[in-house]
N, C-alpha and C. Protein backbone atom coordinates (compact mmCIF):
# COMPACT_ATOMS: atom_id res chain seq x y z
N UNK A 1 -39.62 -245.21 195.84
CA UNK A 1 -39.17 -246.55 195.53
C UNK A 1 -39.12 -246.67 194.00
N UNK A 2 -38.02 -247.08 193.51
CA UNK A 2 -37.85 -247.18 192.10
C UNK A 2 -38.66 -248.38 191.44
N UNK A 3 -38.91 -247.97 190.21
CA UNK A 3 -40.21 -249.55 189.41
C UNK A 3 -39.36 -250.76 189.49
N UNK A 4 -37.89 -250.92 189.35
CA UNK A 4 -37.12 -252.17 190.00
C UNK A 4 -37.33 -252.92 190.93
N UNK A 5 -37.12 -251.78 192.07
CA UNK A 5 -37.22 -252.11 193.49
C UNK A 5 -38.55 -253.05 193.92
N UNK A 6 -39.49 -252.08 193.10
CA UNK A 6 -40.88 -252.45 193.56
C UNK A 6 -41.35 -253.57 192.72
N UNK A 7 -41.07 -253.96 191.66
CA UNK A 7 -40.76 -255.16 191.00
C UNK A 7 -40.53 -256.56 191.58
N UNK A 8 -39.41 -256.26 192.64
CA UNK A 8 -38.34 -256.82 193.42
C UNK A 8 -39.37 -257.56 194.30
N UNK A 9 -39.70 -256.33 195.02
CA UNK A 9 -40.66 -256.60 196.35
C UNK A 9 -41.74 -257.54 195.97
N UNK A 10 -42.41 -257.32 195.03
CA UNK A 10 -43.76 -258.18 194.41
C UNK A 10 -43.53 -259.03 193.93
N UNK A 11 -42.44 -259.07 193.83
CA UNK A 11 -42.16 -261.05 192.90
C UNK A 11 -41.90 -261.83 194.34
N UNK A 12 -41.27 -261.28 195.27
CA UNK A 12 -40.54 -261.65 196.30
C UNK A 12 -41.58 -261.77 196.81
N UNK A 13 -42.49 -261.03 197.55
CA UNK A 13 -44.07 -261.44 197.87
C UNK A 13 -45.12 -262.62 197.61
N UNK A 14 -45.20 -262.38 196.20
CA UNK A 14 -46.23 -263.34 195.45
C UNK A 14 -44.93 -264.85 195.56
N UNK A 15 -43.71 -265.33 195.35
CA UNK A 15 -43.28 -266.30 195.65
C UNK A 15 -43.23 -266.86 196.93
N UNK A 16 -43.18 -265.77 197.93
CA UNK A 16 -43.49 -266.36 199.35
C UNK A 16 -44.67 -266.57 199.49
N UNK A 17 -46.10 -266.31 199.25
CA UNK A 17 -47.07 -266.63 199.47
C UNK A 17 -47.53 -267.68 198.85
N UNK A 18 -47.30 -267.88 197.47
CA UNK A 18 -47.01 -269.18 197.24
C UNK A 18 -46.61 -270.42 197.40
N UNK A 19 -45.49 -270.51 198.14
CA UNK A 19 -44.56 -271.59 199.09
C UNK A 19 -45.23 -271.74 200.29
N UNK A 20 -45.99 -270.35 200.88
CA UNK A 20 -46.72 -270.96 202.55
C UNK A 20 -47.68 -271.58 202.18
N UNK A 21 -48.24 -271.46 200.50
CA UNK A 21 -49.21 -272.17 200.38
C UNK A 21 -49.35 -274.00 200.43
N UNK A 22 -48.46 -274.12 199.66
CA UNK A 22 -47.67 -275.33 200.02
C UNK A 22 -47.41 -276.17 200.86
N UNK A 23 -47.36 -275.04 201.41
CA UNK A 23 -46.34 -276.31 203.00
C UNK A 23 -47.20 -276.88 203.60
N UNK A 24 -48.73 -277.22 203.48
CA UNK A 24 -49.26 -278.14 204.36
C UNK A 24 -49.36 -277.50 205.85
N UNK A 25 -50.59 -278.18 206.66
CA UNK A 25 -50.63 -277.75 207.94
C UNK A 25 -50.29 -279.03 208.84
N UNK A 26 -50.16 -278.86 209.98
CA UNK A 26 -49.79 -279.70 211.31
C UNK A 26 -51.36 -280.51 210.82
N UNK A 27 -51.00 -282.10 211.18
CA UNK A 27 -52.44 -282.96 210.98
C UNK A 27 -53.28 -282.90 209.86
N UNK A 28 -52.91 -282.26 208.83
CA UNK A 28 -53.16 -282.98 207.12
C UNK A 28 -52.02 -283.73 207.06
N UNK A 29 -52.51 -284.38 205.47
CA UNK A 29 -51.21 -285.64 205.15
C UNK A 29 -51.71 -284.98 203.62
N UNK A 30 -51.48 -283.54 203.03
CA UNK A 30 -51.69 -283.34 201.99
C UNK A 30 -52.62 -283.67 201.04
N UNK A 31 -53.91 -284.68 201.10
CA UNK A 31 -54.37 -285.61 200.11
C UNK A 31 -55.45 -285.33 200.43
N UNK A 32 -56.43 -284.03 199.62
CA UNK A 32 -57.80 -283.84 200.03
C UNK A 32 -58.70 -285.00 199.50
N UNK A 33 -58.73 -285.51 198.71
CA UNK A 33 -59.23 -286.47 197.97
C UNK A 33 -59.12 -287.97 198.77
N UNK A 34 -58.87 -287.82 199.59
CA UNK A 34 -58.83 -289.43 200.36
C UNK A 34 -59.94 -289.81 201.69
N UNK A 35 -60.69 -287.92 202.13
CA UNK A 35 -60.36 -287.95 203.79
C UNK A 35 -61.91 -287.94 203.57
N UNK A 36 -62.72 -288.39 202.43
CA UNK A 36 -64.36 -287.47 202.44
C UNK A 36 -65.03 -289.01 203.14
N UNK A 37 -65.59 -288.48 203.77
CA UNK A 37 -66.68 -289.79 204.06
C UNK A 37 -68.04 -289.85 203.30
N UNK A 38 -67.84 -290.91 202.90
CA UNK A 38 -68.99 -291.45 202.14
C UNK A 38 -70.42 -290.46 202.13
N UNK A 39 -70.68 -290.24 201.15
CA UNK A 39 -72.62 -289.56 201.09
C UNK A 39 -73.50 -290.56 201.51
N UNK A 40 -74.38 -289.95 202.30
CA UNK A 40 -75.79 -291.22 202.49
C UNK A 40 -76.38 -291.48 201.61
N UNK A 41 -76.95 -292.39 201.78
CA UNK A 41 -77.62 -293.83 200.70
C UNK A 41 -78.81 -292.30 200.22
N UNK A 42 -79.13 -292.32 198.80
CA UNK A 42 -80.18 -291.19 198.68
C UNK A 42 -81.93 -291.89 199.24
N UNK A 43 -82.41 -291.57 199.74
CA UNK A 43 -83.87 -291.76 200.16
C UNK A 43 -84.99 -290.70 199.71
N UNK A 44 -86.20 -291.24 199.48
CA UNK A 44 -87.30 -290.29 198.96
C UNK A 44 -87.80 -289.92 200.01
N UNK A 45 -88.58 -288.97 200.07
CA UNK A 45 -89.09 -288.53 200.87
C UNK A 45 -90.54 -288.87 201.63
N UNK A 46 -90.71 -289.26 202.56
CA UNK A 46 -92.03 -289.70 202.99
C UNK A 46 -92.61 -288.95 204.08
N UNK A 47 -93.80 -288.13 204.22
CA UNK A 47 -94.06 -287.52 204.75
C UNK A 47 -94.80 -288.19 206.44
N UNK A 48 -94.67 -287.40 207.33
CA UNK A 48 -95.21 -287.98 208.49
C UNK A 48 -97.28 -287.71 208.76
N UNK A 49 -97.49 -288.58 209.71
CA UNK A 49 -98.81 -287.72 209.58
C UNK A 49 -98.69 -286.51 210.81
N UNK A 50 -100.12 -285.72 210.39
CA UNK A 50 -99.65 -284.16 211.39
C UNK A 50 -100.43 -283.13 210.66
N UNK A 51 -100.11 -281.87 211.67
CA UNK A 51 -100.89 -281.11 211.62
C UNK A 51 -100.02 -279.74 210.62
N UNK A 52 -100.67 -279.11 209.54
CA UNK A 52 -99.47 -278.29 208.98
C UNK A 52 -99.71 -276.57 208.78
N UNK A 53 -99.39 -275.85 208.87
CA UNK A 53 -98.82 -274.80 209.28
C UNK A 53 -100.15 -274.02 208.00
N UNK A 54 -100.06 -274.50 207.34
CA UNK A 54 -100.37 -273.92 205.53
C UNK A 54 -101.25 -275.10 204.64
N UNK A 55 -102.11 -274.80 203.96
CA UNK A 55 -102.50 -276.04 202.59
C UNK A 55 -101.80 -276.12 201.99
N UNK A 56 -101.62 -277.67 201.88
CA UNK A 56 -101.22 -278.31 200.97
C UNK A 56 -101.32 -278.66 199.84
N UNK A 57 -100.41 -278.11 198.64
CA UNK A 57 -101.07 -277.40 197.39
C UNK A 57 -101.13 -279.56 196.87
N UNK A 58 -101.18 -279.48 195.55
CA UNK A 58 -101.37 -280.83 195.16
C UNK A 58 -99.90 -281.77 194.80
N UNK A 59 -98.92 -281.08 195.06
CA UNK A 59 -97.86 -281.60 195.24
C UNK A 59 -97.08 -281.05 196.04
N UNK A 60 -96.21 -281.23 196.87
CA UNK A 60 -95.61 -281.29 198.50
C UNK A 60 -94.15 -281.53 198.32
N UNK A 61 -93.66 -280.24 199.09
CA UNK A 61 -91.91 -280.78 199.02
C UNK A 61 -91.55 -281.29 200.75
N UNK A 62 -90.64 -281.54 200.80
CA UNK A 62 -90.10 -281.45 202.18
C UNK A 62 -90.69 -280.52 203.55
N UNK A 63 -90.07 -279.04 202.49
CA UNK A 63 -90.47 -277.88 203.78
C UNK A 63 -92.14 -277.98 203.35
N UNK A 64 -92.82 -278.08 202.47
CA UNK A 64 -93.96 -278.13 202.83
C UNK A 64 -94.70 -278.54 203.63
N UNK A 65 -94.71 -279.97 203.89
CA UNK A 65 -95.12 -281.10 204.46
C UNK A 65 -94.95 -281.01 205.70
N UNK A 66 -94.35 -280.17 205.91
CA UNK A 66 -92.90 -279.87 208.05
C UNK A 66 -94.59 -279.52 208.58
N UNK A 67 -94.66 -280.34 210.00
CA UNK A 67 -95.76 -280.44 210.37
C UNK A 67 -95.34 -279.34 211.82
N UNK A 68 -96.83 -278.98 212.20
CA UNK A 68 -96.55 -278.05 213.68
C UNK A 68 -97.59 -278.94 214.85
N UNK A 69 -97.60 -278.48 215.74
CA UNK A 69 -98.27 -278.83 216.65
C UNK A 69 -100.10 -278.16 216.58
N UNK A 70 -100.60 -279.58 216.49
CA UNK A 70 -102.17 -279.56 216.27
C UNK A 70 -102.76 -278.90 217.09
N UNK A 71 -102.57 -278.56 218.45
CA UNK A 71 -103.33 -277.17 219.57
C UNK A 71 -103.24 -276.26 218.86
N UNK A 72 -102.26 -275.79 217.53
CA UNK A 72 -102.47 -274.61 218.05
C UNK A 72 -102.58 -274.45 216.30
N UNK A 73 -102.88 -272.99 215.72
CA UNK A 73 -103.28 -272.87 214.32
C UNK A 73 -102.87 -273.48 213.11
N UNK A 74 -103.62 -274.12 212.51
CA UNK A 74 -103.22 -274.86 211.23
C UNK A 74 -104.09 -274.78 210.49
N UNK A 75 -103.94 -274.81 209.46
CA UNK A 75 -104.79 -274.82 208.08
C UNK A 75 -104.92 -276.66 207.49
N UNK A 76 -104.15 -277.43 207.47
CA UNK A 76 -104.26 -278.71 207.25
C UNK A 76 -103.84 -280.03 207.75
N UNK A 77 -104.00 -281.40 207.81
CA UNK A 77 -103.54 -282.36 208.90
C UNK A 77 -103.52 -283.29 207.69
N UNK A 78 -102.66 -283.86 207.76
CA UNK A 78 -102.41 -285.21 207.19
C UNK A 78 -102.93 -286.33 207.98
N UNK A 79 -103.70 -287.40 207.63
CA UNK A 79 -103.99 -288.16 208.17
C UNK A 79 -103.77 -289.63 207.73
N UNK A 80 -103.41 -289.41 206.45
CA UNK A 80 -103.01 -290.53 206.29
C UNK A 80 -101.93 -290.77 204.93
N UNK A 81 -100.62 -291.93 205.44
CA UNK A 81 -100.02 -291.67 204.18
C UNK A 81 -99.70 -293.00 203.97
N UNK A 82 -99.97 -292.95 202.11
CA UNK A 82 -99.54 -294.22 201.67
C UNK A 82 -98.71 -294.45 200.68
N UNK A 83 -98.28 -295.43 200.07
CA UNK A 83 -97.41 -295.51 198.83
C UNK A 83 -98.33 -296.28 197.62
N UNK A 84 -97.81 -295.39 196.22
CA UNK A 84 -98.80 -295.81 194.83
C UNK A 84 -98.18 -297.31 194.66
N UNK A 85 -98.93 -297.77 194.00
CA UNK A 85 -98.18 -298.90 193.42
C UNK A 85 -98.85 -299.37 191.95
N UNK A 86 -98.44 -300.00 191.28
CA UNK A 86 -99.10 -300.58 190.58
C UNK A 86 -98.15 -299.86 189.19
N UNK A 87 -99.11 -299.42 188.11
CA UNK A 87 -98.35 -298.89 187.25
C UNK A 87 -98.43 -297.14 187.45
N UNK A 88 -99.21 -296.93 187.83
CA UNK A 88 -98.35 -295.10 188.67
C UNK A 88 -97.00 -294.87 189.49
N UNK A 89 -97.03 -296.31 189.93
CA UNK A 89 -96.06 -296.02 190.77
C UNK A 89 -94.49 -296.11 190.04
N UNK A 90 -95.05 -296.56 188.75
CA UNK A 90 -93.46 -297.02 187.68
C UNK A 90 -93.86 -295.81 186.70
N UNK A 91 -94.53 -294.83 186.78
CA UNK A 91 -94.31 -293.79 185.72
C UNK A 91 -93.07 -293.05 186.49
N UNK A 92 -92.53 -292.15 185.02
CA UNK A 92 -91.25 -291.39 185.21
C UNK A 92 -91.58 -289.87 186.09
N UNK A 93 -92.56 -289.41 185.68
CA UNK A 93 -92.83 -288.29 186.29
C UNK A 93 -93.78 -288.21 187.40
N UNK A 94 -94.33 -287.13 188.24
CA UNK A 94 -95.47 -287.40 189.42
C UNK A 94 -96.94 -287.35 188.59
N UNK A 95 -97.58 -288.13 188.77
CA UNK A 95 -98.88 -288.19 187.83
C UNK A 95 -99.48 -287.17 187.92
N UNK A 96 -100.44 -286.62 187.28
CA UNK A 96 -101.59 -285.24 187.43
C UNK A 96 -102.95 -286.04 188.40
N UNK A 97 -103.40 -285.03 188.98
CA UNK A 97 -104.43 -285.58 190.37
C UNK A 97 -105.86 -286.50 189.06
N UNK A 98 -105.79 -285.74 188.14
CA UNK A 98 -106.63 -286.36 187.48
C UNK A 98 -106.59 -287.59 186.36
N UNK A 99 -105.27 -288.48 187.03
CA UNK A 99 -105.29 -289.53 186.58
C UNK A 99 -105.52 -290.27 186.80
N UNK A 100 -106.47 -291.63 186.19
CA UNK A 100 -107.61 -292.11 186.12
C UNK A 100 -106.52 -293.52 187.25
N UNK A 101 -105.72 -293.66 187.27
CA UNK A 101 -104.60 -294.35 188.02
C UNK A 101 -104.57 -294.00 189.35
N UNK A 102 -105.00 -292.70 189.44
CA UNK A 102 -104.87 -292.55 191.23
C UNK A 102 -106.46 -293.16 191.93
N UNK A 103 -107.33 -293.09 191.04
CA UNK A 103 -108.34 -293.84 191.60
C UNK A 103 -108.26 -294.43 192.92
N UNK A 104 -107.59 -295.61 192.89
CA UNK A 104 -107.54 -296.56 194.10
C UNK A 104 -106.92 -295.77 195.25
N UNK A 105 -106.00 -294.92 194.68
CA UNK A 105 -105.01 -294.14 195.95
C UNK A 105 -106.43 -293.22 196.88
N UNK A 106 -106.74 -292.70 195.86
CA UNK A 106 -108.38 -291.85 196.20
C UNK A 106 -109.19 -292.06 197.30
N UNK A 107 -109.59 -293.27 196.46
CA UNK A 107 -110.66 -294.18 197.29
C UNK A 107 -109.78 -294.64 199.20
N UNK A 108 -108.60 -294.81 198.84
CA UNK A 108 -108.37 -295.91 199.89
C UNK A 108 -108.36 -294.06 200.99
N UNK A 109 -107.75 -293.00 200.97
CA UNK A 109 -107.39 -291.58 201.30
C UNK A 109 -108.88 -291.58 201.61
N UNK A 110 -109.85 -291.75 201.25
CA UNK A 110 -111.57 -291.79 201.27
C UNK A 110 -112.18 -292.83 202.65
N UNK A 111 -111.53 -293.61 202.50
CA UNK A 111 -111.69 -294.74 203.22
C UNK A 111 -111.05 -294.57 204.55
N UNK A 112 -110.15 -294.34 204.90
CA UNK A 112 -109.04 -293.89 206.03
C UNK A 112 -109.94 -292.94 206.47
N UNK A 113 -110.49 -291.86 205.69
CA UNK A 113 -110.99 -290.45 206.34
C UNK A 113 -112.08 -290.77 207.20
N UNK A 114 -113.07 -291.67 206.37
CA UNK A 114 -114.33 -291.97 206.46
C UNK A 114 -113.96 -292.99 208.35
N UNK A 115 -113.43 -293.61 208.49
CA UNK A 115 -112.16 -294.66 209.10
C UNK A 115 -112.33 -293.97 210.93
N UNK A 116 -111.41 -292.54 210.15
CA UNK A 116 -111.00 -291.79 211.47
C UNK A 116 -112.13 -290.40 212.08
N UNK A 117 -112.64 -290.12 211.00
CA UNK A 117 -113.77 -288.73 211.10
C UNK A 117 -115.14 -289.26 211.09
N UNK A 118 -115.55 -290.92 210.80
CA UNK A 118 -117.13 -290.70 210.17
C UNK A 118 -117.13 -290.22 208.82
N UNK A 119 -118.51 -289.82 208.62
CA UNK A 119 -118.46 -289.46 207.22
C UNK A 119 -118.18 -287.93 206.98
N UNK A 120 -116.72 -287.71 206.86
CA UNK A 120 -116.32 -286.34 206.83
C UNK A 120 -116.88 -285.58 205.87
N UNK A 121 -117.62 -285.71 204.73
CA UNK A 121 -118.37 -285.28 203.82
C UNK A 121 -119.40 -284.17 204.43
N UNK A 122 -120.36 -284.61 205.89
CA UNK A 122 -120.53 -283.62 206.60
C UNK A 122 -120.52 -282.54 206.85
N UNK A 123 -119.27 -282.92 207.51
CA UNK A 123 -117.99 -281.14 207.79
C UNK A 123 -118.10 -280.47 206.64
N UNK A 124 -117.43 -279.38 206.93
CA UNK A 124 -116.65 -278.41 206.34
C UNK A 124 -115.42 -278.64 205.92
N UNK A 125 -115.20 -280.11 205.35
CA UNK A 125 -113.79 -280.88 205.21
C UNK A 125 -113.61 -280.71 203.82
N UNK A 126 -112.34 -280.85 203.41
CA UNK A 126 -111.79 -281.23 201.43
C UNK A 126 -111.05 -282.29 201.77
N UNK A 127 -110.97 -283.34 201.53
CA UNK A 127 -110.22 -284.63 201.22
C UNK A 127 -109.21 -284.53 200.02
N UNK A 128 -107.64 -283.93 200.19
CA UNK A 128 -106.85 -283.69 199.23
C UNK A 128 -106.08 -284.64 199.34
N UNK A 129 -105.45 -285.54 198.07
CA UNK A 129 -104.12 -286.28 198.04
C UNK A 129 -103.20 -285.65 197.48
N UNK A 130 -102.97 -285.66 198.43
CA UNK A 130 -101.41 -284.56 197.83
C UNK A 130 -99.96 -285.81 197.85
N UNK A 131 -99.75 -285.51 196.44
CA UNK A 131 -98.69 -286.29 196.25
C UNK A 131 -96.93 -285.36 196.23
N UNK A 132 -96.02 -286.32 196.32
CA UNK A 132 -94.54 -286.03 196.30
C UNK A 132 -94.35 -284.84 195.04
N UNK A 133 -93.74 -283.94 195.34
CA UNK A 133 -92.76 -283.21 193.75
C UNK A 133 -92.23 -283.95 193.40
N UNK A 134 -91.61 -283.75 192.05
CA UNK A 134 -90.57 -284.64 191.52
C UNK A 134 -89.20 -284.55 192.43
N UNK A 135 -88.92 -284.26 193.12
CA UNK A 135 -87.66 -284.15 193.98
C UNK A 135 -87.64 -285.08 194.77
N UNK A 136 -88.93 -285.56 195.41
CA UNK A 136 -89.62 -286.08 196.58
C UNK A 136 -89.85 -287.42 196.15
């Protein structure tokens, strides 16, 4: 095949593939930009109570938090969950466990335990508040 010929063929190619590109399919109306349905409203994340697979380090994402069924092996249980408020709850970032602000969150996580276990202090228990990542 002469470098003409074959010239020929590849322009003739690449313009037809171009044009089928074009033409639209049966049931579009051409206009990708019209057909998206709306994103959901964004929501934070709130964890359920439950039994979990792994410890819960001192801050918790989503897949962390994914609870399993309490019969059968777990390393940690959530028992209770609440929301900060006050002025922790209007800082920009997730506070450090040793801020003098989580106090009340503490106490009340203390109180719930004490609530549902007796005085879990007893046991062989750790009373962790594990708060949201920044994602969360």
């Amino acid at each position: 095949m002469s470098k003409r010929r074959a010239s020929v063929v590849a322009a003739t190619l690449t313009v037809l593939t171009l044009l089928g590109c074009g033409l639209g399919s049966a049931g579009g109306d051409g206009d990708l930009a019209d057909d998206w349905r709306a994103l959901p409203q964004a929501e934070s994340f709130t964890p359920g109570k439950g039994c979990h697979a792994k410890a819960l380090a001192k801050n918790a994402s989503r897949e962390d938090a994914a609870t399993v069924d309490c019969t059968g092996t777990h390393l940690s249980e959530t028992i209770f969950v609440g929301r900060l408020t006050g002025a922790v709850a209007e800082l920009p970032d997730v506070p450090l466990a040793a801020n003098a602000a989580l106090v009340p969150a503490y106490t009340e996580c203390h109180n719930r335990a004490d609530a549902l276990l007796g005085t879990w202090l007893d046991f062989r228990l750790s009373l962790r508040m594990v708060l949201p990542t920044a994602e969360g």
